[in-house]
N, C-alpha and C. Protein backbone atom coordinates (compact mmCIF):
# COMPACT_ATOMS: atom_id res chain seq x y z
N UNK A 1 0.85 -1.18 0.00
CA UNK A 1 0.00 0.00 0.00
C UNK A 1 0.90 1.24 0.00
N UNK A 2 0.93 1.72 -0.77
CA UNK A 2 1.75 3.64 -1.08
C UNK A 2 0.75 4.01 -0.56
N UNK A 3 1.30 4.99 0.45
CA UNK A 3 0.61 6.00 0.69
C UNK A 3 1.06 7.78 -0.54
N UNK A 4 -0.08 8.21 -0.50
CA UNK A 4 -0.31 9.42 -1.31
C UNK A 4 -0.49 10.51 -0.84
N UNK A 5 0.19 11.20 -0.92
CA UNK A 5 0.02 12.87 0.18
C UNK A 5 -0.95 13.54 -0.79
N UNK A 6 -0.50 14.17 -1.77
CA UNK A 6 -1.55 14.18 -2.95
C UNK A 6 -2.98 13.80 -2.59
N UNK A 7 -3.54 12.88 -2.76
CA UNK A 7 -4.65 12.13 -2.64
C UNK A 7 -5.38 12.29 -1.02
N UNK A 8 -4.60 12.38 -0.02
CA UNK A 8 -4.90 12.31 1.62
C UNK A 8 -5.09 14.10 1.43
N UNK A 9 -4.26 15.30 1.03
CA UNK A 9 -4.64 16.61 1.20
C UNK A 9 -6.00 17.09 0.57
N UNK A 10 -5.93 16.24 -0.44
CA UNK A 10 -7.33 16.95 -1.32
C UNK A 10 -8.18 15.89 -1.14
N UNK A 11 -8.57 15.18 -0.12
CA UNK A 11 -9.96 13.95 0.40
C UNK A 11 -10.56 15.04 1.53
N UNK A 12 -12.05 14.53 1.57
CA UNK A 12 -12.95 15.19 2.61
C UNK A 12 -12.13 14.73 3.61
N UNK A 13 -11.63 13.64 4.28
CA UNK A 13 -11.20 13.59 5.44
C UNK A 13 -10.26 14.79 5.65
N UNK A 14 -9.31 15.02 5.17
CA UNK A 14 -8.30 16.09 5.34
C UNK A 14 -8.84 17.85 5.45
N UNK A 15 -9.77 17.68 4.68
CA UNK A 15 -10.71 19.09 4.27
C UNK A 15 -11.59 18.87 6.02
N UNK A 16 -11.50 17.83 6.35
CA UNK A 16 -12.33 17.62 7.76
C UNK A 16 -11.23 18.29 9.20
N UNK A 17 -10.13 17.42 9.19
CA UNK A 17 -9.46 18.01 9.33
C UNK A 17 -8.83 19.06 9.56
N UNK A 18 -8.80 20.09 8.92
CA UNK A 18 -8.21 21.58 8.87
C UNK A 18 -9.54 22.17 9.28
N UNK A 19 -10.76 21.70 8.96
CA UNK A 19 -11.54 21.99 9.72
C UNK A 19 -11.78 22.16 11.47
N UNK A 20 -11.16 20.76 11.59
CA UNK A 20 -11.08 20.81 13.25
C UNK A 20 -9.96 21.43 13.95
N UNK A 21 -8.76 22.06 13.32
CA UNK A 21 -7.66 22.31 13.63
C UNK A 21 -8.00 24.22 13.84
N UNK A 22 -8.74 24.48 12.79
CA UNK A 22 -9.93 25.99 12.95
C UNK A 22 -10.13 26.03 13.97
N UNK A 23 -11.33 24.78 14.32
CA UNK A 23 -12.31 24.70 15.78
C UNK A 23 -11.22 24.91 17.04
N UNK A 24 -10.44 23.99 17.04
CA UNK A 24 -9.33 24.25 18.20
C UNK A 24 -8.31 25.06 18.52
N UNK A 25 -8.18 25.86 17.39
CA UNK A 25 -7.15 27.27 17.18
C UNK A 25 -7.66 27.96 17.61
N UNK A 26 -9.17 28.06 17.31
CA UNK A 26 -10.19 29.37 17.55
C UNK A 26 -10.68 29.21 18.97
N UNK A 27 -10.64 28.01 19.28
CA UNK A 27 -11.65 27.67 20.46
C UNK A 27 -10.43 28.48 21.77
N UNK A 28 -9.01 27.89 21.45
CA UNK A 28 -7.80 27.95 22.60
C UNK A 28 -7.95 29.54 22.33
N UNK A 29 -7.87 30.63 20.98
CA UNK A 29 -7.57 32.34 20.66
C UNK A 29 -8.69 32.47 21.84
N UNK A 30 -10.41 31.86 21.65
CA UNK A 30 -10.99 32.60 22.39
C UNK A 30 -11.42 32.84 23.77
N UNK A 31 -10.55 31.38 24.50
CA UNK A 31 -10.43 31.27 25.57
C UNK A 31 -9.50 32.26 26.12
N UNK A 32 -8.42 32.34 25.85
CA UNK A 32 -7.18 32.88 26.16
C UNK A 32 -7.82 34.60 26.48
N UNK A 33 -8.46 34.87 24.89
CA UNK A 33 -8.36 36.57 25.02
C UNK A 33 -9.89 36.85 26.07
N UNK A 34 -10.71 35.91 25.82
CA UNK A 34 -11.89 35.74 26.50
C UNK A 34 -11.27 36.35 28.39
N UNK A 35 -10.51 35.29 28.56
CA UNK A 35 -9.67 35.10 30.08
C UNK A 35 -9.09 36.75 30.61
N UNK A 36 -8.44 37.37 29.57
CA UNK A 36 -7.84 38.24 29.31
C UNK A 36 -8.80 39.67 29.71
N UNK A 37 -9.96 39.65 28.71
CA UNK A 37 -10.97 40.56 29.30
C UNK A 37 -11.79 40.82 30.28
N UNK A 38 -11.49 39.47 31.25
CA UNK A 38 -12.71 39.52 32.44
C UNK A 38 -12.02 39.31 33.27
N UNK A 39 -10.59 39.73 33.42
CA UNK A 39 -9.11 39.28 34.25
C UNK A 39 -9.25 38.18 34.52
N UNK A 40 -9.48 36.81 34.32
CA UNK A 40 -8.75 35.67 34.50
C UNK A 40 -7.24 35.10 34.35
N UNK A 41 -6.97 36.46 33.66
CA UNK A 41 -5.48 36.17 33.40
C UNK A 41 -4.25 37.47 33.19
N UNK A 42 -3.80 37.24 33.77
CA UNK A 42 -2.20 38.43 34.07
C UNK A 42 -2.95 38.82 35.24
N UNK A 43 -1.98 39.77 35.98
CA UNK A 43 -1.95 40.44 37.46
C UNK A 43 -1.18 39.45 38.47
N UNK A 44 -1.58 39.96 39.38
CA UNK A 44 -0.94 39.12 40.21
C UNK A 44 -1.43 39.22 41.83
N UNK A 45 -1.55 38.19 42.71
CA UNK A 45 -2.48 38.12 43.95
C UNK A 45 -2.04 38.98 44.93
N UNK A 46 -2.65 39.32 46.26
CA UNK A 46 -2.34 40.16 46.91
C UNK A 46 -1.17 40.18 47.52
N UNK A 47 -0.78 39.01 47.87
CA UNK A 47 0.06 38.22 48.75
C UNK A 47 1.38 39.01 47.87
N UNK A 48 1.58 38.30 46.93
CA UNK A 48 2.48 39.02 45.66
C UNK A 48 2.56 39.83 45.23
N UNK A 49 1.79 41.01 45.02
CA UNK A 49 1.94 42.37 45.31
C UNK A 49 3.00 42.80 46.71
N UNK A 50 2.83 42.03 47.35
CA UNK A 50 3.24 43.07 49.09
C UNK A 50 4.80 42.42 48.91
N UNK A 51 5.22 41.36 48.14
CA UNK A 51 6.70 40.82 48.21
C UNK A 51 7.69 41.61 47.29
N UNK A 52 8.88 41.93 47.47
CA UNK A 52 9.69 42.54 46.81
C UNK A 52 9.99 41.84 45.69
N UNK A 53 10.39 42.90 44.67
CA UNK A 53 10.24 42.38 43.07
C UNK A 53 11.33 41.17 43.16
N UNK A 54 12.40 41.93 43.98
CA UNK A 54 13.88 40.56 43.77
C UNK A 54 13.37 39.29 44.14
N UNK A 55 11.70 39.19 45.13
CA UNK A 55 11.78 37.23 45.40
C UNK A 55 10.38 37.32 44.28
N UNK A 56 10.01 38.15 43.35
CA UNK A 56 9.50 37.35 42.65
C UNK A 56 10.20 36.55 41.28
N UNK A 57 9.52 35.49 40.54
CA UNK A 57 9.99 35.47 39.66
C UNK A 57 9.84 36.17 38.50
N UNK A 58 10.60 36.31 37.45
CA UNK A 58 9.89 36.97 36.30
C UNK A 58 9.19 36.53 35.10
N UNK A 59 8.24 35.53 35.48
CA UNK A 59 6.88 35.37 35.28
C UNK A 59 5.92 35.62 36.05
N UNK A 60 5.82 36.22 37.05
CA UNK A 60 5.01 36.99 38.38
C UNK A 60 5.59 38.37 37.24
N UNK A 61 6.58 38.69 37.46
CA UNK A 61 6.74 40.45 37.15
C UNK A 61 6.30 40.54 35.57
N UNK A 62 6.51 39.20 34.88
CA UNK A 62 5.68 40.23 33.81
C UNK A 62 4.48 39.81 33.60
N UNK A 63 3.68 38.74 34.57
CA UNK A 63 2.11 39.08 34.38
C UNK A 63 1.54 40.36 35.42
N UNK A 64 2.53 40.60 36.21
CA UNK A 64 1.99 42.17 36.52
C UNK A 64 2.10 43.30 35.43
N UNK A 65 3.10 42.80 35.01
CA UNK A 65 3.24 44.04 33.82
C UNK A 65 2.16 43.86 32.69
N UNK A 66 1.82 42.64 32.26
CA UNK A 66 0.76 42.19 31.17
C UNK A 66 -0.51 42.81 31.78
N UNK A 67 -0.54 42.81 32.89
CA UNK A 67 -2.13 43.33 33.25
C UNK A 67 -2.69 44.58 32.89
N UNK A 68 -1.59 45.77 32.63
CA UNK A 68 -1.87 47.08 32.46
C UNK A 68 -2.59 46.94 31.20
N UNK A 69 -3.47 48.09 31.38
CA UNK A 69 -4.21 48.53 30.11
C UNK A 69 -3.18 50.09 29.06
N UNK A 70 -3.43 49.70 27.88
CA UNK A 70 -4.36 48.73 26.82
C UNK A 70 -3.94 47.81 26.64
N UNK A 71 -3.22 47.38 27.21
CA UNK A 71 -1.95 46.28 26.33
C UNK A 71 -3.01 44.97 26.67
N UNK A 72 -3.40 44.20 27.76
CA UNK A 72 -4.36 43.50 28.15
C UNK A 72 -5.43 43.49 27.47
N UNK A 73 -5.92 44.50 27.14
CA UNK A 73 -7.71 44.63 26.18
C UNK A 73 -7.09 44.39 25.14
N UNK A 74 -5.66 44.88 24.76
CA UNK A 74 -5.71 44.48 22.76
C UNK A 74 -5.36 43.55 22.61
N UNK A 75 -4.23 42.88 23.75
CA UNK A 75 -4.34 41.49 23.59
C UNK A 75 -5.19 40.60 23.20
N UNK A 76 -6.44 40.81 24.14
CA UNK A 76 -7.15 40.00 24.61
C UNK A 76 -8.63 39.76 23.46
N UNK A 77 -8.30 41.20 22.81
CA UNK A 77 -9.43 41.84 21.94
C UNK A 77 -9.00 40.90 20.22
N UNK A 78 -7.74 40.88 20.11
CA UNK A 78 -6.83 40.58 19.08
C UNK A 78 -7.11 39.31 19.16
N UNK A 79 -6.94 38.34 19.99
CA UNK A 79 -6.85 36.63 20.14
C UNK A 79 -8.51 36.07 19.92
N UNK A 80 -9.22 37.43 20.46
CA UNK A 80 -10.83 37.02 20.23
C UNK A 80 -10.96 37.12 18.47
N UNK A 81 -10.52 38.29 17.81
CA UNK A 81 -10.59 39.00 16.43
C UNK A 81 -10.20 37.38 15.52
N UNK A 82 -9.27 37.31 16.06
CA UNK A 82 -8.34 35.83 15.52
C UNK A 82 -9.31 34.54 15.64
N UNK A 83 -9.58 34.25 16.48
CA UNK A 83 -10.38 33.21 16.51
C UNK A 83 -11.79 33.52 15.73
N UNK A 84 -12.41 34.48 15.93
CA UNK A 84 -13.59 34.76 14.82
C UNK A 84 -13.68 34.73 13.23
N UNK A 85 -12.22 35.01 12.79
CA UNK A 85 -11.68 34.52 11.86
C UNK A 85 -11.29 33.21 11.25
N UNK A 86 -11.20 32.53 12.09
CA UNK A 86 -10.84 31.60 11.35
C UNK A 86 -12.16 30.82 11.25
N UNK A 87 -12.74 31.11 12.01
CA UNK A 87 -13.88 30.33 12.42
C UNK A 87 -14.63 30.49 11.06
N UNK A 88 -14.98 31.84 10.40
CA UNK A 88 -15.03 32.26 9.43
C UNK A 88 -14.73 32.00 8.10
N UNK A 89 -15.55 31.29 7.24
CA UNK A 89 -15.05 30.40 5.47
C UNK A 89 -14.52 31.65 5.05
N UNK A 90 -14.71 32.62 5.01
CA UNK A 90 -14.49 34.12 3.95
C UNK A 90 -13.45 34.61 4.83
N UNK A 91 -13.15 34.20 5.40
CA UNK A 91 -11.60 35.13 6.65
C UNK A 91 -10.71 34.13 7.25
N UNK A 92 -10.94 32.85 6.83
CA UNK A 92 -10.31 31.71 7.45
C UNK A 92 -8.36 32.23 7.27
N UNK A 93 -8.23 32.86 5.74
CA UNK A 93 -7.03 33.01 5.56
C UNK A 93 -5.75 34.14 6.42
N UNK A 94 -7.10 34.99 6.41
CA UNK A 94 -6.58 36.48 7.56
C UNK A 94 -6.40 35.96 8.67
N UNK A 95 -7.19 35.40 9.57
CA UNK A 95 -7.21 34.81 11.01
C UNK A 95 -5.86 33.63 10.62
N UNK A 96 -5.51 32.58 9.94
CA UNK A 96 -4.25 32.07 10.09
C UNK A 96 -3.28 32.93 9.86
N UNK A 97 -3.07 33.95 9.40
CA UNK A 97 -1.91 35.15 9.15
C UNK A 97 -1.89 35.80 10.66
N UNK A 98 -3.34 36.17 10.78
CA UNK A 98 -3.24 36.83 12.00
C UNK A 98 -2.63 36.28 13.70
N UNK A 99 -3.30 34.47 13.18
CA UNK A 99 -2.78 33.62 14.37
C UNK A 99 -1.31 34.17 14.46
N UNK A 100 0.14 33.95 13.52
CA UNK A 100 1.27 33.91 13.06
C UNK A 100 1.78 34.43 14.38
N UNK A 101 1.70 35.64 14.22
CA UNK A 101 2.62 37.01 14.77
C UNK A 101 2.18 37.01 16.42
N UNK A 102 1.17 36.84 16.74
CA UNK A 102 0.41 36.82 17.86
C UNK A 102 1.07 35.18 19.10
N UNK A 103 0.81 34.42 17.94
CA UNK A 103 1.12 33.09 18.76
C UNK A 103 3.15 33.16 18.89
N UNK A 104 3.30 33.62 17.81
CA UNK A 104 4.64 33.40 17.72
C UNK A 104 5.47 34.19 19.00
N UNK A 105 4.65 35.91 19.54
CA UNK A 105 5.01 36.70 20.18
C UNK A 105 5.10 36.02 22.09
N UNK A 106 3.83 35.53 21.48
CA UNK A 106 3.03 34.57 22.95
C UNK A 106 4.55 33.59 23.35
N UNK A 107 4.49 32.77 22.23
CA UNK A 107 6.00 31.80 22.26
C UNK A 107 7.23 32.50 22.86
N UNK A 108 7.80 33.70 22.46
CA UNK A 108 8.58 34.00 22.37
C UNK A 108 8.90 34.83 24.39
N UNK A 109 7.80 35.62 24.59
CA UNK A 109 7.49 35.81 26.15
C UNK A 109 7.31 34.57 27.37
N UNK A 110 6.95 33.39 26.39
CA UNK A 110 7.03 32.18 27.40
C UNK A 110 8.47 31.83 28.02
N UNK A 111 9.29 32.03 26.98
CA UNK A 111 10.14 30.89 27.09
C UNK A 111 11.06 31.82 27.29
N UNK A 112 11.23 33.28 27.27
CA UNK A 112 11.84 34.27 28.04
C UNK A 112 11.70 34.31 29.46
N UNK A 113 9.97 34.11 29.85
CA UNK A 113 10.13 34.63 31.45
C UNK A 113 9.75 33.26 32.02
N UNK A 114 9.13 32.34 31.29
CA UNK A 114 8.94 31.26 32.57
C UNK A 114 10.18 30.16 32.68
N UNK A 115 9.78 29.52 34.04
CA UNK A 115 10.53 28.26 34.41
C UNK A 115 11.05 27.79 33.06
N UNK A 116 12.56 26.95 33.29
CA UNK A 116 12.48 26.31 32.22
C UNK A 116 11.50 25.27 31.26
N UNK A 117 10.90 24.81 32.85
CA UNK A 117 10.45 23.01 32.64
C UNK A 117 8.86 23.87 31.60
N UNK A 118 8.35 24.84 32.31
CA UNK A 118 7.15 25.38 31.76
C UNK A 118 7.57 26.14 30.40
N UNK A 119 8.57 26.37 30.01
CA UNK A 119 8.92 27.28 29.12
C UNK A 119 8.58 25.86 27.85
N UNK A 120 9.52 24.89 27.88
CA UNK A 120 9.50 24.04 27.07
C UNK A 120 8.72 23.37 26.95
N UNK A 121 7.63 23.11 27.76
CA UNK A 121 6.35 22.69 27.58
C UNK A 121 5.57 23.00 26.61
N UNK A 122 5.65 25.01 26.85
CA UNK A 122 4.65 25.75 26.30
C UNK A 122 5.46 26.11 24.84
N UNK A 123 6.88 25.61 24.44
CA UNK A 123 7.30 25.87 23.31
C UNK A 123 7.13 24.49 22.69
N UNK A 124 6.68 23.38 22.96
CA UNK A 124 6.34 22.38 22.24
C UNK A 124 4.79 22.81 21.93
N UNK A 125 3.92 23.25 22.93
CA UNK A 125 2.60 23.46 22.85
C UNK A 125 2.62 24.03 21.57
N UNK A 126 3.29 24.79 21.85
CA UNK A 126 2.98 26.53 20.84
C UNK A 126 3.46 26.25 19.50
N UNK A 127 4.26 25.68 19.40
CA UNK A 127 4.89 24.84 18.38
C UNK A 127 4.22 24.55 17.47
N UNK A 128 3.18 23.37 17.94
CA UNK A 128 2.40 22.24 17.23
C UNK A 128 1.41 23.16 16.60
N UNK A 129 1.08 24.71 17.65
CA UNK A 129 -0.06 24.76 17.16
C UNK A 129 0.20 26.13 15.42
N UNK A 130 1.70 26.09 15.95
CA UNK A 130 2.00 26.76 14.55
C UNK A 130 1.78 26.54 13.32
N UNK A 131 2.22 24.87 13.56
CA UNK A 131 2.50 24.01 12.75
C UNK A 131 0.84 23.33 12.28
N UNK A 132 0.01 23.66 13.07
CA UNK A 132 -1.51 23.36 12.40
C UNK A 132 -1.82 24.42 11.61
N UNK A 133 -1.60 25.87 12.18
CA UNK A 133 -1.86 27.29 11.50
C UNK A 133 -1.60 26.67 9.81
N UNK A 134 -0.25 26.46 10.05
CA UNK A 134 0.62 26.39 8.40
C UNK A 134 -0.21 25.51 8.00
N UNK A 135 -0.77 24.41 8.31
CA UNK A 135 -1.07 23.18 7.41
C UNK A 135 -2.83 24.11 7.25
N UNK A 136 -3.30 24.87 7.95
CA UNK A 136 -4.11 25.94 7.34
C UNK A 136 -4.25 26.88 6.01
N UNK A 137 -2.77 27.16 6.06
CA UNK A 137 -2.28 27.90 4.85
C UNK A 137 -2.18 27.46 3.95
N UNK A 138 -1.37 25.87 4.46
CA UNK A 138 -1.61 24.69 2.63
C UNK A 138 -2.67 24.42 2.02
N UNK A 139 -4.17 24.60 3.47
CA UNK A 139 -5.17 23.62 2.60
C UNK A 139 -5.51 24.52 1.81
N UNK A 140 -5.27 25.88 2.10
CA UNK A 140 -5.92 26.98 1.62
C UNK A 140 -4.78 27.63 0.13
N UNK A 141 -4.37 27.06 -0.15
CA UNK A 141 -2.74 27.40 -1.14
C UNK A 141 -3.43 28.24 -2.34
N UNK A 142 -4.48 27.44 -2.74
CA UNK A 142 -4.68 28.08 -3.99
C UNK A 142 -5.33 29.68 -4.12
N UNK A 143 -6.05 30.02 -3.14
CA UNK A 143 -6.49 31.24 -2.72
C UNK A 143 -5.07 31.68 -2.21
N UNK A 144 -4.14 31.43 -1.46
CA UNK A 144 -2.69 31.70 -1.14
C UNK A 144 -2.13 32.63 -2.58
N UNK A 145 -2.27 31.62 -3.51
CA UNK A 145 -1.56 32.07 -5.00
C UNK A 145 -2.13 33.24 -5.55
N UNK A 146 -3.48 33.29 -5.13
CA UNK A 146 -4.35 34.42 -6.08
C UNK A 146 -4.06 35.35 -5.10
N UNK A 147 -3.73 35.63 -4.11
CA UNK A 147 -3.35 36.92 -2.88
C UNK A 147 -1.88 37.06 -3.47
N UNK A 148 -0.85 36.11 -3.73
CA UNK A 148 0.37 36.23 -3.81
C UNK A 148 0.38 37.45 -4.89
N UNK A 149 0.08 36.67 -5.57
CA UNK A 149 -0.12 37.42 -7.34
C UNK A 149 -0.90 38.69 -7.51
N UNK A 150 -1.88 38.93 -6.77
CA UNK A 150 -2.53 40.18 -6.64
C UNK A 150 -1.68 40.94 -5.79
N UNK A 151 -0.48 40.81 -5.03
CA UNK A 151 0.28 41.46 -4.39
C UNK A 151 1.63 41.68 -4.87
N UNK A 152 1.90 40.96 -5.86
CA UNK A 152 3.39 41.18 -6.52
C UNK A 152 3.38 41.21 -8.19
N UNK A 153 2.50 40.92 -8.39
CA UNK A 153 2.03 41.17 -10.20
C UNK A 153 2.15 42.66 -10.36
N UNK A 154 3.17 43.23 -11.28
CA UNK A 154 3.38 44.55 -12.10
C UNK A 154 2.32 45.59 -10.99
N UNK A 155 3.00 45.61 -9.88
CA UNK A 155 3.04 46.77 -8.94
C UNK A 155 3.74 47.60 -8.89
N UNK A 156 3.47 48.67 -9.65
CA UNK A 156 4.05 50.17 -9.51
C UNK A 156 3.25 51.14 -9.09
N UNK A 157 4.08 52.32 -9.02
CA UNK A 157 3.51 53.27 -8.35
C UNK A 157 2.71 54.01 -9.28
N UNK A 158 1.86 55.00 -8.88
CA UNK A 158 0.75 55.65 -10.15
C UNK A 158 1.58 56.39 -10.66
N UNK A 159 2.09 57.39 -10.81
CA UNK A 159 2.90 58.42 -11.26
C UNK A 159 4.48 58.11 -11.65
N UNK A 160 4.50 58.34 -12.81
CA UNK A 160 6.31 58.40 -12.81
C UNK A 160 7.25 59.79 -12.24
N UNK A 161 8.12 59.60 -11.43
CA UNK A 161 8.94 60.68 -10.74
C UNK A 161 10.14 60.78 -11.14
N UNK A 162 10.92 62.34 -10.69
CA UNK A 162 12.05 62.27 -11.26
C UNK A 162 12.95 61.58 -10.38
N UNK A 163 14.16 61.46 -10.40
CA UNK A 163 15.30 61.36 -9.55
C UNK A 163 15.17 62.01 -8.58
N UNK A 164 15.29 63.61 -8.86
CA UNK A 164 15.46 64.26 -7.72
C UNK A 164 14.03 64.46 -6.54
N UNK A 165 12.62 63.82 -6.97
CA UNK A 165 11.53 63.42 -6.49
C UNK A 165 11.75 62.39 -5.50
N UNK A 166 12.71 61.27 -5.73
CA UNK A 166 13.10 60.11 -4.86
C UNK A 166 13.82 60.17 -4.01
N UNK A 167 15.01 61.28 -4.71
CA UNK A 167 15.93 62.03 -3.47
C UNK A 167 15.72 62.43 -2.38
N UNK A 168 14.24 63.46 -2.50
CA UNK A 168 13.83 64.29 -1.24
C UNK A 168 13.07 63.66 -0.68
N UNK A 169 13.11 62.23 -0.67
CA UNK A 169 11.77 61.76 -0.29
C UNK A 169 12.09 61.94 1.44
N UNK A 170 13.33 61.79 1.59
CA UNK A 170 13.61 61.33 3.17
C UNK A 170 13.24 62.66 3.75
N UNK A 171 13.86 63.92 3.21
CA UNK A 171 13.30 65.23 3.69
C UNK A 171 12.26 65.91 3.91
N UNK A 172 11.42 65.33 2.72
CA UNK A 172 9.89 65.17 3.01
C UNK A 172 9.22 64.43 4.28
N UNK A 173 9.66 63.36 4.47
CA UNK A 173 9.59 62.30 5.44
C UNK A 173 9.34 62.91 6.64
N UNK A 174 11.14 63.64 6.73
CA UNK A 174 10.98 64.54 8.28
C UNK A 174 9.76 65.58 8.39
N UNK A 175 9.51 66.15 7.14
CA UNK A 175 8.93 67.32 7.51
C UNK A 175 7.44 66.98 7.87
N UNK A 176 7.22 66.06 6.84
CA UNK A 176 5.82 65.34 7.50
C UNK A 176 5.66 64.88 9.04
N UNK A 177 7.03 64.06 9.41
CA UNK A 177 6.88 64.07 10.79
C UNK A 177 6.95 65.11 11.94
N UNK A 178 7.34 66.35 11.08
CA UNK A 178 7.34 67.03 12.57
C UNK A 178 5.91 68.24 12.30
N UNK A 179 5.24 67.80 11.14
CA UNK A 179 3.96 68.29 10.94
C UNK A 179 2.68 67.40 11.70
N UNK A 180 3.29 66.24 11.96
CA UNK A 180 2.45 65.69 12.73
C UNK A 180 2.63 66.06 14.66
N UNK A 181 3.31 66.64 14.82
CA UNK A 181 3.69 67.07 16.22
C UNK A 181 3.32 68.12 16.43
N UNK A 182 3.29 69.18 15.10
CA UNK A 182 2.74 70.51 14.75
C UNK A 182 1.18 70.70 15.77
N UNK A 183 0.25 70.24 15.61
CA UNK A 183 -0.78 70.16 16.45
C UNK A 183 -1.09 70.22 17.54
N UNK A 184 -0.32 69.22 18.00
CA UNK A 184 -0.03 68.89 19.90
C UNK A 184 0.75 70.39 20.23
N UNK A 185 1.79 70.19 19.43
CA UNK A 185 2.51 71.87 19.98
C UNK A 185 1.79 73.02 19.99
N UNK A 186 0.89 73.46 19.21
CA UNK A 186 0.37 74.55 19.01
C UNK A 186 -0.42 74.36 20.05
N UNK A 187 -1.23 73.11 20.63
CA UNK A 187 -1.96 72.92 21.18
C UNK A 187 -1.73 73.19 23.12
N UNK A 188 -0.32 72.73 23.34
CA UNK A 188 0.35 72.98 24.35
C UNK A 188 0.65 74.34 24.58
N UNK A 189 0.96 74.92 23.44
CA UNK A 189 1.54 76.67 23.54
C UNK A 189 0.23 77.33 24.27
N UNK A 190 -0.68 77.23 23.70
CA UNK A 190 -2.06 77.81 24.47
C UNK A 190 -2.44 77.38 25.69
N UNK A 191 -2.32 76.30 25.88
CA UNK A 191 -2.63 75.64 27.51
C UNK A 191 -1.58 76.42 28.64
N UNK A 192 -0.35 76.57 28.29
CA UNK A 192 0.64 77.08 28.72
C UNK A 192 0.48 78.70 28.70
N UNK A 193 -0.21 79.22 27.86
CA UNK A 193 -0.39 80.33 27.95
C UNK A 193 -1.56 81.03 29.06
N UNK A 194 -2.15 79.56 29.10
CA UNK A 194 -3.55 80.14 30.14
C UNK A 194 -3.08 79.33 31.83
């Protein structure tokens, strides 16, 4: 008996599959950010509050730090956004892009601040579930190709410019940025004046 990769990716079972790998991506995004909005998760107990930062560890110090707002609501708002997505036939592709950066960031804060033994746990966890995201992206390849191509097919800019148009671009750059500060300042000069 050969087995056929071919034949196993494009069968309903497999299309079943990436189906359930949705359900459980989305189900874990909306637990997590769910947890996140009704504080079930980051801060830290009273007890731990009153101890000096040096006997905590720093997975105590940075779920105190994770708790502050906004950072907590967009987290938490973002992992919900994600999971609604995928959940989603018409957004399935955005929500696995979106999983990417989010889970990868999640990974990357684990295994910085926790225990080792928990760090590597949660980098096998986090791992696998990357590695379902992607096999998301394969089932989905051919819509993949038509985004690719609508994003790198004879993309130019509307207008042709000169040289010296490309030159100033960086000078332009600044001036735009300190036109955006322009506001607040003017805005401060008067407060200060009263």
């Amino acid at each position: 008996m050969v087995l056929n990769i071919k034949n196993i990716i494009n069968s309903k079972r497999w299309d079943y599959f990436i189906l359930v790998i949705r359900c459980l991506l989305a189900y874990i995004f909306f637990q997590y950010g769910y947890s996140k909005l009704t504080g079930g998760q980051f801060g830290l107990k009273e007890v731990e509050l009153n101890t000096p930062i040096k006997d905590l560890s720093l997975f105590r110090i940075s779920w105190y730090l994770f708790d502050h707002q906004p950072f907590k609501f967009i987290v938490g708002l973002s992992q919900i956004i994600c999971a609604l997505l995928l959940m989603i036939n018409r957004t399935v592709i955005l929500g696995a892009f979106m999983f990417l950066p989010i889970v990868a960031t999640i990974l990357i804060i684990d295994i910085s601040f926790m225990s080792p033994q928990f760090a590597y746990a949660f980098l096998w966890r986090l791992s696998i579930y990357i590695l379902l995201d992607i096999l998301i992206l394969i089932h989905y390849k051919g819509k993949m190709l038509t985004i690719w191509k609508a994003i790198w097919d004879n993309k130019t800019i509307k207008y042709k410019h000169s040289i010296w148009g490309f030159i100033l671009i960086p000078v332009f750059a600044i001036i735009l940025e300190f036109a955006i500060a322009l506001p607040k300042a003017i805005v401060h000069f008067f407060i200060d004046l009263l």
